[in-house]
Protein backbone atom coordinates (compact mmCIF):
# COMPACT_ATOMS: atom_id res chain seq x y z
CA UNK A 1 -93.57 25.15 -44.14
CA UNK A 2 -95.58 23.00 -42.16
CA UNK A 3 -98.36 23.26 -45.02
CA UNK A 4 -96.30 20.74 -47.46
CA UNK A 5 -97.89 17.26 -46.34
CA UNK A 6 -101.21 18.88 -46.58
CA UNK A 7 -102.31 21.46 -49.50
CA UNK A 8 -106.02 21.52 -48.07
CA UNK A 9 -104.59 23.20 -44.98
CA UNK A 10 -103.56 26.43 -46.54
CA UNK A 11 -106.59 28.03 -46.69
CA UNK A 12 -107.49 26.86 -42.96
CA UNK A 13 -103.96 28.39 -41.64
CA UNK A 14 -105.81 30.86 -40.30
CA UNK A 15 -107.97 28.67 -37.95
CA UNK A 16 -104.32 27.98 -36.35
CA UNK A 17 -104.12 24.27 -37.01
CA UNK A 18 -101.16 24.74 -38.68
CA UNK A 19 -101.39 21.37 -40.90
CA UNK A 20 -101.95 19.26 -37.62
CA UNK A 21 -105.70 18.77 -38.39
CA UNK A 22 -107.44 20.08 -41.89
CA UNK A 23 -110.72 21.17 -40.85
């Protein structure tokens, strides 16, 4: 999944960003 190159995104998946920006 898209999450691999950043583990902090996975709990903001659901904001959408999908990896492109960890918020």
């Amino acid at each position: 999944n898209v999450f691999t190159r950043r583990p902090v995104v996975t709990k903001n998946h659901k904001n959408s960003n999908c990896g492109k920006r960890p918020v």
